[in-house]
C-alpha atoms as a PDB file:
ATOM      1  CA  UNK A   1     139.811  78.167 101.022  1.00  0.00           C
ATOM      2  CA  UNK A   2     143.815  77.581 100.482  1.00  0.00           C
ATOM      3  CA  UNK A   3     144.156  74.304 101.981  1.00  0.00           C
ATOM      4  CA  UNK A   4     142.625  71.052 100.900  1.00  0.00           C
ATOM      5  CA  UNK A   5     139.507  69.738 102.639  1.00  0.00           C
ATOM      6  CA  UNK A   6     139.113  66.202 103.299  1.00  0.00           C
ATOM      7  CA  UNK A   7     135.439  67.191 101.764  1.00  0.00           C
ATOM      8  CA  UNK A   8     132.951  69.178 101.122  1.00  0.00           C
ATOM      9  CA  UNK A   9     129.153  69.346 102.412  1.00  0.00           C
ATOM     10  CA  UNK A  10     126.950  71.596 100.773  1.00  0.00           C
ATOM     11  CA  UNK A  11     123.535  71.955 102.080  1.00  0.00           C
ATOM     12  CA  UNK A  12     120.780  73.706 100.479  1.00  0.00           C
ATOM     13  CA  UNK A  13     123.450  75.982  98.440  1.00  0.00           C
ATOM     14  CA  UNK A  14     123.934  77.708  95.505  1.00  0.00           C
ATOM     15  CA  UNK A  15     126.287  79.250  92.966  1.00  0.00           C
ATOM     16  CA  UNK A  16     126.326  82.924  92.532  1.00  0.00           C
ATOM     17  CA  UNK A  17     124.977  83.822  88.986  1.00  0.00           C
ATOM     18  CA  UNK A  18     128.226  86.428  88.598  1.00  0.00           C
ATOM     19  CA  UNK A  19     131.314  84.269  90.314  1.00  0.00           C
ATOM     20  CA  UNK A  20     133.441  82.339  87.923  1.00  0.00           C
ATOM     21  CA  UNK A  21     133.426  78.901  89.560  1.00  0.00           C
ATOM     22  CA  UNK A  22     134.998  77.178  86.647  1.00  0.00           C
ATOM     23  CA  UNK A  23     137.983  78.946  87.636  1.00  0.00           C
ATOM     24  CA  UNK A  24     137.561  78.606  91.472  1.00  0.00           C
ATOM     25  CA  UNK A  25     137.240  75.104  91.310  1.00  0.00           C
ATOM     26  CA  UNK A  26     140.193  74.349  88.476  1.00  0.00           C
ATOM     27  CA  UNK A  27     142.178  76.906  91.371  1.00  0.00           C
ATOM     28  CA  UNK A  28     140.785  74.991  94.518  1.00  0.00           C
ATOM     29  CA  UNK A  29     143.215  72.510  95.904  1.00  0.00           C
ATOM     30  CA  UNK A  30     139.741  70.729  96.878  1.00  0.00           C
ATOM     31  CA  UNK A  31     139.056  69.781  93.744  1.00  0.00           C
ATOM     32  CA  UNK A  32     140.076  66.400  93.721  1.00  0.00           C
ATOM     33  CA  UNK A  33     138.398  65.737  96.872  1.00  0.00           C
ATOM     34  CA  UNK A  34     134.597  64.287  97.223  1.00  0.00           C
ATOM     35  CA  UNK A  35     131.177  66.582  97.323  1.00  0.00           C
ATOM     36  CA  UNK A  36     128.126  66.023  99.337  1.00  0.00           C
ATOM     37  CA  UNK A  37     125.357  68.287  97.811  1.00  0.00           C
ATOM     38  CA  UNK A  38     121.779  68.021  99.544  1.00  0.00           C
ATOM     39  CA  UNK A  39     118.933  69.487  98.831  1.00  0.00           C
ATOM     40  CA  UNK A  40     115.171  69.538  99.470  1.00  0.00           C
ATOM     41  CA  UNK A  41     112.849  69.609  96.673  1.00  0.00           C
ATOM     42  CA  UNK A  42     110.157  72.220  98.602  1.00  0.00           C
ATOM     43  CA  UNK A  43     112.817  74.668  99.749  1.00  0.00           C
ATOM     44  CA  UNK A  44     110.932  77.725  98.760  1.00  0.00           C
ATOM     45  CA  UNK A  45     114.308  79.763  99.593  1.00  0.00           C
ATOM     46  CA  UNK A  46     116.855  78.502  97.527  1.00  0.00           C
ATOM     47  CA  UNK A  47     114.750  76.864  94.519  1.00  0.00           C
ATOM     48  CA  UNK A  48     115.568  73.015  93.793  1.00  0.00           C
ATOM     49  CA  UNK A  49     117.132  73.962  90.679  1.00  0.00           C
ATOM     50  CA  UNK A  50     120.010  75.920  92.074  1.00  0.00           C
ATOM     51  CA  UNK A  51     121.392  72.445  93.415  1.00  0.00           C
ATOM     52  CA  UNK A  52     121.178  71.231  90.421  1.00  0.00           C
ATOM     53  CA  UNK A  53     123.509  73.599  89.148  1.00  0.00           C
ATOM     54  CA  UNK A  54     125.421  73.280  92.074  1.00  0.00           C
ATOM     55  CA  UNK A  55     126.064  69.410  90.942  1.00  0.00           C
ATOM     56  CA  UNK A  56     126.707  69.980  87.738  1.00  0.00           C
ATOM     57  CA  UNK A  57     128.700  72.403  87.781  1.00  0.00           C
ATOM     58  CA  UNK A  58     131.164  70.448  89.629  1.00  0.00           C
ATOM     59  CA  UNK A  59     130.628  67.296  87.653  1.00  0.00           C
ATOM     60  CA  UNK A  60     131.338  69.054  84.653  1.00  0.00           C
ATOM     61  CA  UNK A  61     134.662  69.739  86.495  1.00  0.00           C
ATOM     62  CA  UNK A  62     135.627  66.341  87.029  1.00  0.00           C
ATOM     63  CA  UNK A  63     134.724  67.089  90.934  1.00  0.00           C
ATOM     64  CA  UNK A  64     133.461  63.700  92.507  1.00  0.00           C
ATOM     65  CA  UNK A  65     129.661  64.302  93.707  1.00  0.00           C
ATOM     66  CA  UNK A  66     127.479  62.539  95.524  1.00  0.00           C
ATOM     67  CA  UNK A  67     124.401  64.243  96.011  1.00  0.00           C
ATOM     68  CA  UNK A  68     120.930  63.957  97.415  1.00  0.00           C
ATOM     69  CA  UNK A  69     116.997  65.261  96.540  1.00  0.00           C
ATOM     70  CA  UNK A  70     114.876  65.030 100.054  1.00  0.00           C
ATOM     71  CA  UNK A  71     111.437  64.459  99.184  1.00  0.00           C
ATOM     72  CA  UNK A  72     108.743  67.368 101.029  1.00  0.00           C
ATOM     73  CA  UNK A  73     111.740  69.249 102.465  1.00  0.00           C
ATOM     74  CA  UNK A  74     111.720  72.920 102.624  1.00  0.00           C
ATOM     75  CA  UNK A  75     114.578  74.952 103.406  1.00  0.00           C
ATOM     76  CA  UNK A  76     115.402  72.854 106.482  1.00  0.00           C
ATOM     77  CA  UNK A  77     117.358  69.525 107.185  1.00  0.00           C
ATOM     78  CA  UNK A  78     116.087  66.203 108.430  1.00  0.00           C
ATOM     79  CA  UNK A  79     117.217  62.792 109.830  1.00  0.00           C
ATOM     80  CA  UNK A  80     117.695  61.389 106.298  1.00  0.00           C
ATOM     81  CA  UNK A  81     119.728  63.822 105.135  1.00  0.00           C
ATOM     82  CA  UNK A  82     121.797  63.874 108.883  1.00  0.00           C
ATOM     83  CA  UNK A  83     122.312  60.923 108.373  1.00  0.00           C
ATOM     84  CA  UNK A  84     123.767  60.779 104.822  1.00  0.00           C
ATOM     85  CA  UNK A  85     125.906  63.758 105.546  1.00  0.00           C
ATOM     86  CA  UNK A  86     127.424  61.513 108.630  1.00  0.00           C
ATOM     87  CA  UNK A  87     127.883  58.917 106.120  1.00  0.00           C
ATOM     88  CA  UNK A  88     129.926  61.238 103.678  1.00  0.00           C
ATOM     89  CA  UNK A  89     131.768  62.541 106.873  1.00  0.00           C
ATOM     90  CA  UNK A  90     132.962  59.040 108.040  1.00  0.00           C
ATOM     91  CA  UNK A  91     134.323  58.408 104.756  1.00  0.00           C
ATOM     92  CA  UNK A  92     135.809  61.463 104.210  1.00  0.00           C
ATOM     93  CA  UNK A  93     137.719  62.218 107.117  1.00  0.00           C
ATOM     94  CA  UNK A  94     140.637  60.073 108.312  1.00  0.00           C
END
């Protein structure tokens, strides 16, 4: 995206195996911003571990991170994770 978010939420995501992100987020004008990654550890669709690479990824490019493991959730959301993302919004956004 060309413009700078006041954050970013990233639920249940990935990065794709061929895309350079190194050099998508040193080009993002986001990259300075904050990160909210969440994830459940039973999400049988995208596999735990792919938010792990999501977070470091962009830790290991200075992006700030916050980011989340929900205990027994599949690929789904639930009120924990609502609520932390409504947290990270709050503070985010002016």
């Amino acid at each position: 995206y060309p413009k700078k978010l006041a954050g970013t939420v990233v639920l249940s995501g990935w990065c794709p195996p061929k895309a350079d992100v190194n050099a998508l987020v040193a080009a993002s004008p986001t990259k300075d911003g904050k990160f909210f990654i969440g994830h459940g550890d039973a999400d049988g669709v995208v596999v735990p571990s792919c938010g792990e690479e999501v977070v470091k990824v962009l830790k290991q490019n200075g992006v700030a991170v916050t980011s989340e493991v929900y205990p027994n959730m599949a690929h789904s959301s639930c009120g924990k994770e609502e609520k932390d993302v409504l947290e990270f919004l709050k503070e985010v956004i002016p």
